[in-house]
C-alpha atoms as a PDB file:
ATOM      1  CA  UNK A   1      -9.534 -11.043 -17.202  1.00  0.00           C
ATOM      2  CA  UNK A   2     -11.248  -8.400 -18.889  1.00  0.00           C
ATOM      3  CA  UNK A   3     -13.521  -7.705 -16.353  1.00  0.00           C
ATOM      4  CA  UNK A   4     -10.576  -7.405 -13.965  1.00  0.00           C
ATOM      5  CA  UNK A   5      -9.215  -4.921 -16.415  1.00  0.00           C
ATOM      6  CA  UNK A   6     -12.303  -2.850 -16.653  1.00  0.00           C
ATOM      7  CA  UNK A   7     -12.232  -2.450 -13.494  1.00  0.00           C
ATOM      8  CA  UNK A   8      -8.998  -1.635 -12.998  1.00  0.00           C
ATOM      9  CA  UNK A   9      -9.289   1.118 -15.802  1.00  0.00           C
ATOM     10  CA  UNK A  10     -12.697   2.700 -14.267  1.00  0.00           C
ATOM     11  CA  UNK A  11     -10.679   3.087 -10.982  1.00  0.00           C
ATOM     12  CA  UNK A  12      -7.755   4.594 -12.809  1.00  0.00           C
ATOM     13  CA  UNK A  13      -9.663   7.185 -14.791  1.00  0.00           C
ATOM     14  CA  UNK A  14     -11.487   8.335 -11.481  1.00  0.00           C
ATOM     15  CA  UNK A  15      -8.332   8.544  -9.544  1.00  0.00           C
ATOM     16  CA  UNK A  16      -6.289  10.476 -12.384  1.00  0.00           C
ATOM     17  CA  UNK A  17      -9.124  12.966 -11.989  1.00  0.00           C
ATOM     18  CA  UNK A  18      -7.793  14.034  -8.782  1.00  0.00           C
ATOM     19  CA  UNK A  19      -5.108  16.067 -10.599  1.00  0.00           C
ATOM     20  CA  UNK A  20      -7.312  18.417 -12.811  1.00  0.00           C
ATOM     21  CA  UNK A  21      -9.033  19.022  -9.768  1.00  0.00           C
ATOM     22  CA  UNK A  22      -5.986  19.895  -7.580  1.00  0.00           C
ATOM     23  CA  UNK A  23      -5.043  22.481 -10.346  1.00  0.00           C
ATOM     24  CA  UNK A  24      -8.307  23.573 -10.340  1.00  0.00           C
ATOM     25  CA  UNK A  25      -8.407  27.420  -8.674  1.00  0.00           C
ATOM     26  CA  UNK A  26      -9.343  27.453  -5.120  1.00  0.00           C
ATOM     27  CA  UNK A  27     -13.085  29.365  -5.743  1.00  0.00           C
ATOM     28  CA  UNK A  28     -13.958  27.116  -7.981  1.00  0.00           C
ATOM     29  CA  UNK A  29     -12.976  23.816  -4.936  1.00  0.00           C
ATOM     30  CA  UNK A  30     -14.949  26.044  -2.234  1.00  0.00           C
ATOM     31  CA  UNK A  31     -17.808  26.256  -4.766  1.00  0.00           C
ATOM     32  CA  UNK A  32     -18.047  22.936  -4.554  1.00  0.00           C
ATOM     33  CA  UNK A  33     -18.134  22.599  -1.252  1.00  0.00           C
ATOM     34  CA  UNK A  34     -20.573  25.273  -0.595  1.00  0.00           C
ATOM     35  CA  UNK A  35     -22.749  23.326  -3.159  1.00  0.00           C
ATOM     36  CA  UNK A  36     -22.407  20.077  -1.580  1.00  0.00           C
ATOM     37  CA  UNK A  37     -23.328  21.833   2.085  1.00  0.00           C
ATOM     38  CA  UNK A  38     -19.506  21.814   3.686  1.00  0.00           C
ATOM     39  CA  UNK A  39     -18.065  25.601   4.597  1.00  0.00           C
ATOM     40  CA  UNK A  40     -14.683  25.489   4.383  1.00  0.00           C
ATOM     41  CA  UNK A  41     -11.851  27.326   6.062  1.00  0.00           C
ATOM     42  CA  UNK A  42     -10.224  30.031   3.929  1.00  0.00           C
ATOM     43  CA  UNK A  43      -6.780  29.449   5.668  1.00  0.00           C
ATOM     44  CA  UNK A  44      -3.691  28.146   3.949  1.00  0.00           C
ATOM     45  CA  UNK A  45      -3.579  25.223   5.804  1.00  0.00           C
ATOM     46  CA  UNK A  46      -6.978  24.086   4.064  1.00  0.00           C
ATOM     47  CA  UNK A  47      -5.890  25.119   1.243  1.00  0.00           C
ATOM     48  CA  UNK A  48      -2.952  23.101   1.169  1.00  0.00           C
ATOM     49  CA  UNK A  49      -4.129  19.977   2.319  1.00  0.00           C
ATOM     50  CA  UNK A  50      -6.993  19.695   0.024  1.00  0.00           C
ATOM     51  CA  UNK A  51      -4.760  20.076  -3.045  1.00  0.00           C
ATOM     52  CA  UNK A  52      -2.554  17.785  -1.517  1.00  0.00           C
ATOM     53  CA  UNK A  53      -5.328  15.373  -0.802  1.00  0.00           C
ATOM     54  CA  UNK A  54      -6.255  15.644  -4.619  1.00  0.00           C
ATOM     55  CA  UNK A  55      -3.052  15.324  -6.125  1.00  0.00           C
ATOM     56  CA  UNK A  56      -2.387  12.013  -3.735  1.00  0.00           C
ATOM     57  CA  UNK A  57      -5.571  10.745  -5.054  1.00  0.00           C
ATOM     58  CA  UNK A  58      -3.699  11.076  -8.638  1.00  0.00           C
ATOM     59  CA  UNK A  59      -1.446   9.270  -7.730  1.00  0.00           C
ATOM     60  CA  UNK A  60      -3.057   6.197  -6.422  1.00  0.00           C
ATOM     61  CA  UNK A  61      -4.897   6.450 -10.203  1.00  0.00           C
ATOM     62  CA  UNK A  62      -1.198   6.191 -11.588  1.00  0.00           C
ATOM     63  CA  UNK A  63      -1.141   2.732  -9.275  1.00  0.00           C
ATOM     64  CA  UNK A  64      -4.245   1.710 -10.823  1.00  0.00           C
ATOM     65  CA  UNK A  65      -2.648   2.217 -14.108  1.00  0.00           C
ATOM     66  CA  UNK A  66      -0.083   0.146 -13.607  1.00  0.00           C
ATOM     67  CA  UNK A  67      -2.103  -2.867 -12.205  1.00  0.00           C
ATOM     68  CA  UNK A  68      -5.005  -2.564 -15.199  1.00  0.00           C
ATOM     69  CA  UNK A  69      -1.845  -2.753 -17.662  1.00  0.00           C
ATOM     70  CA  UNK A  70      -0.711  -6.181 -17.295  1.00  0.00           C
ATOM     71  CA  UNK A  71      -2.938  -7.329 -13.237  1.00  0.00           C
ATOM     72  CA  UNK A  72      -1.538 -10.657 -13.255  1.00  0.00           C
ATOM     73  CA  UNK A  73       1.755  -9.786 -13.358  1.00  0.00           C
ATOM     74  CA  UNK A  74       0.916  -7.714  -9.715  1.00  0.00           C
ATOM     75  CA  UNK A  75      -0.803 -10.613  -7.398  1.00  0.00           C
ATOM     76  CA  UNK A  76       0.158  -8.599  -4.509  1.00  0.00           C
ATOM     77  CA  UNK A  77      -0.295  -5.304  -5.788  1.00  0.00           C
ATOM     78  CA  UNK A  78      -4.296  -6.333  -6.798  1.00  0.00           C
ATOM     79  CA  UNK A  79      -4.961  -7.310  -3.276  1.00  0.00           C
ATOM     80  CA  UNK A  80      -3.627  -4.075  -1.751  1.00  0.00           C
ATOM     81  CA  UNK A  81      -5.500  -2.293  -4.191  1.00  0.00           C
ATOM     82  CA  UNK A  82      -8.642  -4.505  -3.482  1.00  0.00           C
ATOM     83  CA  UNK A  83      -8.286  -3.991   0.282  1.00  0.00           C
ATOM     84  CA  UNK A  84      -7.521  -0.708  -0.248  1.00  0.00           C
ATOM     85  CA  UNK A  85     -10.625   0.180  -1.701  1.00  0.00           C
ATOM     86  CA  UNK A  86     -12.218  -1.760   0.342  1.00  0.00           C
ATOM     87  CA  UNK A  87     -10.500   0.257   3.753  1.00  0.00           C
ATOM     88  CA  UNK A  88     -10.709   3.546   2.291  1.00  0.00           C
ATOM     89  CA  UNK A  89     -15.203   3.040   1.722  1.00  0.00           C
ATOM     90  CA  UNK A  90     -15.232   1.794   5.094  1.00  0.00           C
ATOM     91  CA  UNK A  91     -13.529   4.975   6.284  1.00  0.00           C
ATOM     92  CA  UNK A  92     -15.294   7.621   4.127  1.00  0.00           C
ATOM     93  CA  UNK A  93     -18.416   6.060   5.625  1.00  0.00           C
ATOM     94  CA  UNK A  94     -17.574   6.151   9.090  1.00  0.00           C
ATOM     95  CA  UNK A  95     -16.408   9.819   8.695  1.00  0.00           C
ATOM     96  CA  UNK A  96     -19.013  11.058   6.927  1.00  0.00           C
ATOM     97  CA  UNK A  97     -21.443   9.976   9.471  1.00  0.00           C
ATOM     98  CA  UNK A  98     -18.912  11.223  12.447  1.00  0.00           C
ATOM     99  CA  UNK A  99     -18.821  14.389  11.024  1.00  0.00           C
ATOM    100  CA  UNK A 100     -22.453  14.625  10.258  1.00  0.00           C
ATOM    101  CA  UNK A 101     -22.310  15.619   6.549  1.00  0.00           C
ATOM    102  CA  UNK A 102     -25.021  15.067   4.393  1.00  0.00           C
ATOM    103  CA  UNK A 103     -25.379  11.497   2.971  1.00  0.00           C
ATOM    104  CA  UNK A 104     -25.462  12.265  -0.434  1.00  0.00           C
ATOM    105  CA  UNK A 105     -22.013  13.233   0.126  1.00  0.00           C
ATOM    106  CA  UNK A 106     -19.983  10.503   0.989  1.00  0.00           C
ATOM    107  CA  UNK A 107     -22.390   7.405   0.183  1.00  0.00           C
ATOM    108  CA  UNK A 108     -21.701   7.319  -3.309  1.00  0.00           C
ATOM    109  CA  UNK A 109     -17.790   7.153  -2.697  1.00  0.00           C
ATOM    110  CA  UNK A 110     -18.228   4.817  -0.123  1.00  0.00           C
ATOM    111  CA  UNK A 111     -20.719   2.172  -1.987  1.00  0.00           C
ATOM    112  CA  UNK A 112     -18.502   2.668  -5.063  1.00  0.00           C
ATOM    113  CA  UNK A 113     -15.217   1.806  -3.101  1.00  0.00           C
ATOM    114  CA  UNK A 114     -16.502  -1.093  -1.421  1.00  0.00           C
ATOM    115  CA  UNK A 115     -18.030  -2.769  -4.351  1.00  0.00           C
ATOM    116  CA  UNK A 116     -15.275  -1.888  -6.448  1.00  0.00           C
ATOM    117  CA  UNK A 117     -12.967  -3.764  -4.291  1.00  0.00           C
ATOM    118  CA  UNK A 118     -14.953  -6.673  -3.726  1.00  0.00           C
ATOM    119  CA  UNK A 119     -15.359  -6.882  -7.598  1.00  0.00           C
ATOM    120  CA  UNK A 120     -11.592  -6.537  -8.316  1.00  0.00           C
ATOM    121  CA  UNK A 121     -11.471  -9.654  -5.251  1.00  0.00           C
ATOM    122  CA  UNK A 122     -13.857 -11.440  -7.189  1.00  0.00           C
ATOM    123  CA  UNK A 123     -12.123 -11.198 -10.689  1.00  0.00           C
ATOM    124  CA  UNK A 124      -8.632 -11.684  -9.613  1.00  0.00           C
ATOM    125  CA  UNK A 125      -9.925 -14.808  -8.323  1.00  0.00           C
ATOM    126  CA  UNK A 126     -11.329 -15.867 -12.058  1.00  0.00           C
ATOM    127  CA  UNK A 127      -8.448 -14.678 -13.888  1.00  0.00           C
ATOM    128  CA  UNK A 128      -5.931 -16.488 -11.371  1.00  0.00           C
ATOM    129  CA  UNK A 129      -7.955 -19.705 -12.030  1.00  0.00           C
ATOM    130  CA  UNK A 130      -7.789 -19.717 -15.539  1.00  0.00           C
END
């Protein structure tokens, strides 16, 4: 159970980060991406959709909140969020590579997501058969 909970807590904390960084001004975002070898658009559209991008990846850390609370008590919940994960590595992998950006880039989201959600798989499995 506690390692379920660990879990559950590492993926809140890094999700919750997704709001100081939507409220973080828009030179310091394209800074980052200028480090990290990605030009991006200057148009309001970007802009938009990146913060909104951020702030959604808030609120899936307000989800993982919940769930590392009390994660027996959400079954259901811990296998969306498992699959989830799981999905969402799978497709940061397969884009990064479409769009030809630099490995460094989206690897380390990808590995993280896709162990992350094989360990929460794993651990609901232990806690369940306690």
């Amino acid at each position: 159970m506690k390692g379920l909970m660990s879990i559950l807590w590492i993926c809140a904390v890094s999700c919750l980060l997704g709001f100081i960084c939507a409220a973080l001004p828009w030179p310091v975002i394209t800074t980052f991406y200028r480090w990290s070898g990605v030009q991006p658009p200057f148009d309001a559209t970007t802009v938009f959709l990146v913060r909104l991008f951020l702030a959604t990846f808030g609120l899936t850390g307000i989800f993982f909140v919940i769930l590392a609370r009390n994660p027996l008590n959400y079954g259901a919940m811990l296998l969306l969020a498992a699959y989830g994960l799981i999905c969402f590595g799978i497709f940061y992998l397969v884009g990064g590579i479409r769009y030809g950006l630099p490995v460094w880039i989206y690897s380390q989201k990808s590995i993280f997501s896709v162990v992350v959600g094989v360990l929460i798989l794993i651990f609901r499995k232990k806690a369940i058969s306690k």
